[in-house]
C-alpha atoms as a PDB file:
ATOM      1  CA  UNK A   1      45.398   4.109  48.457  1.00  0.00           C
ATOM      2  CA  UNK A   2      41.623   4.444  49.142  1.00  0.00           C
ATOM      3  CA  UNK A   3      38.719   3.606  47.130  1.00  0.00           C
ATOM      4  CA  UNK A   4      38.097   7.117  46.493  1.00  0.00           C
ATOM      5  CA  UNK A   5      41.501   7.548  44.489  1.00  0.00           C
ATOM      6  CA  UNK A   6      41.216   4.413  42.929  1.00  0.00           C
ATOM      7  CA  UNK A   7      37.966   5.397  41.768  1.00  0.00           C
ATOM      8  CA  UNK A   8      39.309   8.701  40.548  1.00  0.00           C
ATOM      9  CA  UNK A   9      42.586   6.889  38.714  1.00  0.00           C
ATOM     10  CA  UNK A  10      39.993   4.324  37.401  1.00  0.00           C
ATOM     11  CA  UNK A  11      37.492   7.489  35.877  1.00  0.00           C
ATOM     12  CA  UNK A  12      40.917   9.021  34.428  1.00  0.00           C
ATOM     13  CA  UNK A  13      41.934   6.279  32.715  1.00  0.00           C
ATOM     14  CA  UNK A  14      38.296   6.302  30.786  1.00  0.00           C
ATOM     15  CA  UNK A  15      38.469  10.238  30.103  1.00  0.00           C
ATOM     16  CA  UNK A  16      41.929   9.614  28.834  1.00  0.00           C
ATOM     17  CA  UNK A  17      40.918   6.875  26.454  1.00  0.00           C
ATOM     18  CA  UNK A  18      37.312   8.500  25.487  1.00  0.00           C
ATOM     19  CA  UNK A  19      39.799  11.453  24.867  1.00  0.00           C
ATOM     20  CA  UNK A  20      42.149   9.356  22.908  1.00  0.00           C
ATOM     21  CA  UNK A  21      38.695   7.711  20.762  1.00  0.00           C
ATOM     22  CA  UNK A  22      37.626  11.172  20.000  1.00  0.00           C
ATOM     23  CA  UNK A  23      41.095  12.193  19.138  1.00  0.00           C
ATOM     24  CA  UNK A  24      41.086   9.867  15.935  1.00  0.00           C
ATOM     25  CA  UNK A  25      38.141  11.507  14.142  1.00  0.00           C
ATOM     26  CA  UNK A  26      39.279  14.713  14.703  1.00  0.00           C
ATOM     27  CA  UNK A  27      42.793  14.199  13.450  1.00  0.00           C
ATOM     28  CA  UNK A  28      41.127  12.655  10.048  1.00  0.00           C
ATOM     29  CA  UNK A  29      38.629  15.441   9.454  1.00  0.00           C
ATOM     30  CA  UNK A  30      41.567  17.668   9.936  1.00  0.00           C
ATOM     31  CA  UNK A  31      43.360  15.562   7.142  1.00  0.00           C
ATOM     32  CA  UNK A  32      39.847  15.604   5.237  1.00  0.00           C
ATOM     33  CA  UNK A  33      40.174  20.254   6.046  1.00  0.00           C
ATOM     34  CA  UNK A  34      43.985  20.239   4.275  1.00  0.00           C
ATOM     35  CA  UNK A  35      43.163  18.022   1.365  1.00  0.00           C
ATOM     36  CA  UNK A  36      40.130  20.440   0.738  1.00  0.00           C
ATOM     37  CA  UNK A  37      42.066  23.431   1.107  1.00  0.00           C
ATOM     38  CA  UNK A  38      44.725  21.544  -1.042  1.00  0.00           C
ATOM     39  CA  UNK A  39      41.950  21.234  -3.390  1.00  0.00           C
ATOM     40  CA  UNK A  40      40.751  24.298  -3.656  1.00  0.00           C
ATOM     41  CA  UNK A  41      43.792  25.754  -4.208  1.00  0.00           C
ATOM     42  CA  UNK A  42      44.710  23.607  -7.222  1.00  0.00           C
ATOM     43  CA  UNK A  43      41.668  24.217  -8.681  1.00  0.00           C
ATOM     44  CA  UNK A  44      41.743  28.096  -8.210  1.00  0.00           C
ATOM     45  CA  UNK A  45      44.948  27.482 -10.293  1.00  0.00           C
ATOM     46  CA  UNK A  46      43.279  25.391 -13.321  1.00  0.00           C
ATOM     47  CA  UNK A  47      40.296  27.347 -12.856  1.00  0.00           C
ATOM     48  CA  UNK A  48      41.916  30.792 -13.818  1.00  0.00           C
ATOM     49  CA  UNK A  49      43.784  29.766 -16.853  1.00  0.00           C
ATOM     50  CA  UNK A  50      39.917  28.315 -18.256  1.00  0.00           C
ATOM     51  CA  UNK A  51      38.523  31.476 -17.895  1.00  0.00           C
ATOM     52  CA  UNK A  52      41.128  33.475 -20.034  1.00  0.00           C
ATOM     53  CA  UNK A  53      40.390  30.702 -22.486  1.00  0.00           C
ATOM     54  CA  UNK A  54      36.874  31.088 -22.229  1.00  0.00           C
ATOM     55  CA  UNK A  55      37.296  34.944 -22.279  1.00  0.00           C
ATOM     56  CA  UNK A  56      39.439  34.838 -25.622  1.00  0.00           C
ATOM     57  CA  UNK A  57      37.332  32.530 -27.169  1.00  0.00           C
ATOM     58  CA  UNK A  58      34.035  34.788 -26.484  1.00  0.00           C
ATOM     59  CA  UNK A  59      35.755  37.613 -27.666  1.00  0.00           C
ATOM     60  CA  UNK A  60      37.145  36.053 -31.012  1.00  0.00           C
ATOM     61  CA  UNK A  61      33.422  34.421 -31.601  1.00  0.00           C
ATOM     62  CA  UNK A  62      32.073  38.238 -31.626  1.00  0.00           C
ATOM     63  CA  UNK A  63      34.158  39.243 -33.897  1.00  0.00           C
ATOM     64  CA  UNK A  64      33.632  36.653 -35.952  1.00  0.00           C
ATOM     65  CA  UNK A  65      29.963  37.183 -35.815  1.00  0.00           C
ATOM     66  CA  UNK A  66      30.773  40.840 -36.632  1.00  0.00           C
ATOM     67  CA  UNK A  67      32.460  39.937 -39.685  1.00  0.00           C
ATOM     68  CA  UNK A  68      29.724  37.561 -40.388  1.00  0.00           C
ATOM     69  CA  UNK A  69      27.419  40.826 -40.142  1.00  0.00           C
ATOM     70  CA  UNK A  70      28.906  42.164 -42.266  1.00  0.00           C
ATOM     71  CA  UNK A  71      29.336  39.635 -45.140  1.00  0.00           C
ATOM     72  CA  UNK A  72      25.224  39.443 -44.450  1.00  0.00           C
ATOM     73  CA  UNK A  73      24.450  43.001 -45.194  1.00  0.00           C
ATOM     74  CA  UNK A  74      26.643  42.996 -48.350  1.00  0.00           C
ATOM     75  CA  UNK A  75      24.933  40.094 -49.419  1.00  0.00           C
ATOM     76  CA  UNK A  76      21.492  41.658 -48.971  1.00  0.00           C
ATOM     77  CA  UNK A  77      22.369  45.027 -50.768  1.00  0.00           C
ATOM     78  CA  UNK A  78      24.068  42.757 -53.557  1.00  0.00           C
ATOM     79  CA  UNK A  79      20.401  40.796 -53.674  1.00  0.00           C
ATOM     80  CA  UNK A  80      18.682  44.304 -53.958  1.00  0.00           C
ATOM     81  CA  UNK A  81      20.831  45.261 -56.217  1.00  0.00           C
ATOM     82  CA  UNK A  82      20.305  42.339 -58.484  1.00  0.00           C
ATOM     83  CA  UNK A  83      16.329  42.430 -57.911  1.00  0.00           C
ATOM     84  CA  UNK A  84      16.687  45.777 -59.530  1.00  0.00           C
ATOM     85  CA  UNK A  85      19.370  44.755 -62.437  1.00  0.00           C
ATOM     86  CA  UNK A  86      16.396  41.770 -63.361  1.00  0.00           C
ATOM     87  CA  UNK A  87      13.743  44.368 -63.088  1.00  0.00           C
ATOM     88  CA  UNK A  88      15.206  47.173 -65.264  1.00  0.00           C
ATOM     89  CA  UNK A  89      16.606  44.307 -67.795  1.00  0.00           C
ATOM     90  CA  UNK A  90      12.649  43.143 -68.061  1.00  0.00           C
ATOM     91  CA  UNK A  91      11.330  46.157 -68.195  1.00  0.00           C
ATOM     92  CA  UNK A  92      13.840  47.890 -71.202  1.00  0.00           C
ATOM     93  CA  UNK A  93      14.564  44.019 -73.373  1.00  0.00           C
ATOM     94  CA  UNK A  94      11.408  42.320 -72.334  1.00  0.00           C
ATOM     95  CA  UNK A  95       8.629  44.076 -73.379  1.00  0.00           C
ATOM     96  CA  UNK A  96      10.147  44.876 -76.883  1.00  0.00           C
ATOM     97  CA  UNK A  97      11.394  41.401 -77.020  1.00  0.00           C
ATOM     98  CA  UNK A  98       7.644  40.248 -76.517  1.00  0.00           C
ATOM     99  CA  UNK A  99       6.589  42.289 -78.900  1.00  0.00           C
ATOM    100  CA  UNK A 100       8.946  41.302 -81.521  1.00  0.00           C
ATOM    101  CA  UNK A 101       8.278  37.441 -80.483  1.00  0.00           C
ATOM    102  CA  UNK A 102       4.179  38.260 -80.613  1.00  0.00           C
ATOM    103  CA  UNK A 103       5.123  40.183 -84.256  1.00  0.00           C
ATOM    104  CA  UNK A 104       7.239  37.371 -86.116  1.00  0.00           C
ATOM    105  CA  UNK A 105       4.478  34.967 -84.602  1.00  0.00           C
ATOM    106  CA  UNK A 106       1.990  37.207 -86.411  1.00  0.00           C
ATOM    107  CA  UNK A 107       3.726  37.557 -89.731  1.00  0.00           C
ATOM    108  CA  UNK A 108       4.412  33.684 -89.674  1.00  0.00           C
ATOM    109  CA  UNK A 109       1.018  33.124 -89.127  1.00  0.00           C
ATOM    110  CA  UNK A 110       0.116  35.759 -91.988  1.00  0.00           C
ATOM    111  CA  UNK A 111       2.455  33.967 -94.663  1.00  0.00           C
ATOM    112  CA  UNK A 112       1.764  30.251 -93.560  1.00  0.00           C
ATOM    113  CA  UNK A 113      -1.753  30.694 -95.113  1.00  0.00           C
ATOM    114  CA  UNK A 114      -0.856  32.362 -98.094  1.00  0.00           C
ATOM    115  CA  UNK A 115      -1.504  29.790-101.419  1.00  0.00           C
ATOM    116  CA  UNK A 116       1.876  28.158-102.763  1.00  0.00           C
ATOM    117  CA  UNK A 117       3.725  28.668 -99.735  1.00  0.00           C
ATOM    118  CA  UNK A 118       3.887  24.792 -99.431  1.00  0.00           C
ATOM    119  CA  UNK A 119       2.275  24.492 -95.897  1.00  0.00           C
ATOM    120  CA  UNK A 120      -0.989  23.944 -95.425  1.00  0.00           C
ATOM    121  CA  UNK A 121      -3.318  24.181 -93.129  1.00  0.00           C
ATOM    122  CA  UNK A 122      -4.187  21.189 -90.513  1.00  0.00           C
ATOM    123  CA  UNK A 123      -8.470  20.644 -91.171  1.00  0.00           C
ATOM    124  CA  UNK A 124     -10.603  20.833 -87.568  1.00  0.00           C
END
């Protein structure tokens, strides 16, 4: 053997174990590659299953909201409705009640200072 082939068995040997050093990373980073995949496979999985959810529950919230629509219009033409009842009650028993009120108040007044009706007027 010559020092030329030892030399070239000697610069083997290093490729081989630089080969073998850089062999280690990549076999973890392929490990690290599968457990991602692995990952994103489970999670495509859970993920689709959360969207129906979601999906169902965004759909049952609008109609609820439609409903609740609803119920807010009929409660709004039911306030109109009783604006106008209080109106038209104030309007036909109010102003004869008034006047009835400002009448007996009058005819009170009217008898109260008659003589010998037993009341008599308070002195300023």
């Amino acid at each position: 053997m010559t020092g030329g082939d030892i030399a070239g068995l000697i610069a083997a040997g290093i490729f081989a174990i630089l080969v073998g050093l850089l062999a280690v990373p990549l076999v973890k980073l392929g490990r690290v590659f599968d457990e991602t995949s692995k990952a994103i496979r489970e999670l495509g999985e859970n993920v689709t299953p959360l969207l129906e959810e979601a999906t169902t529950t965004i759909s049952e919230s609008n109609k609820q909201l439609g409903r609740l629509d609803t119920i807010t219009g009929d409660i709004a033409e039911t306030t109109g409705n009783l604006t106008a009842l209080v109106s038209l009650f104030a309007a036909s028993v109010g102003g004869p009640l008034i006047k009835v009120a400002a009448f007996s108040a009058g005819v009170r007044a009217a008898f109260g200072g008659l003589p010998g009706t037993g009341r008599r007027r308070a002195k300023k």
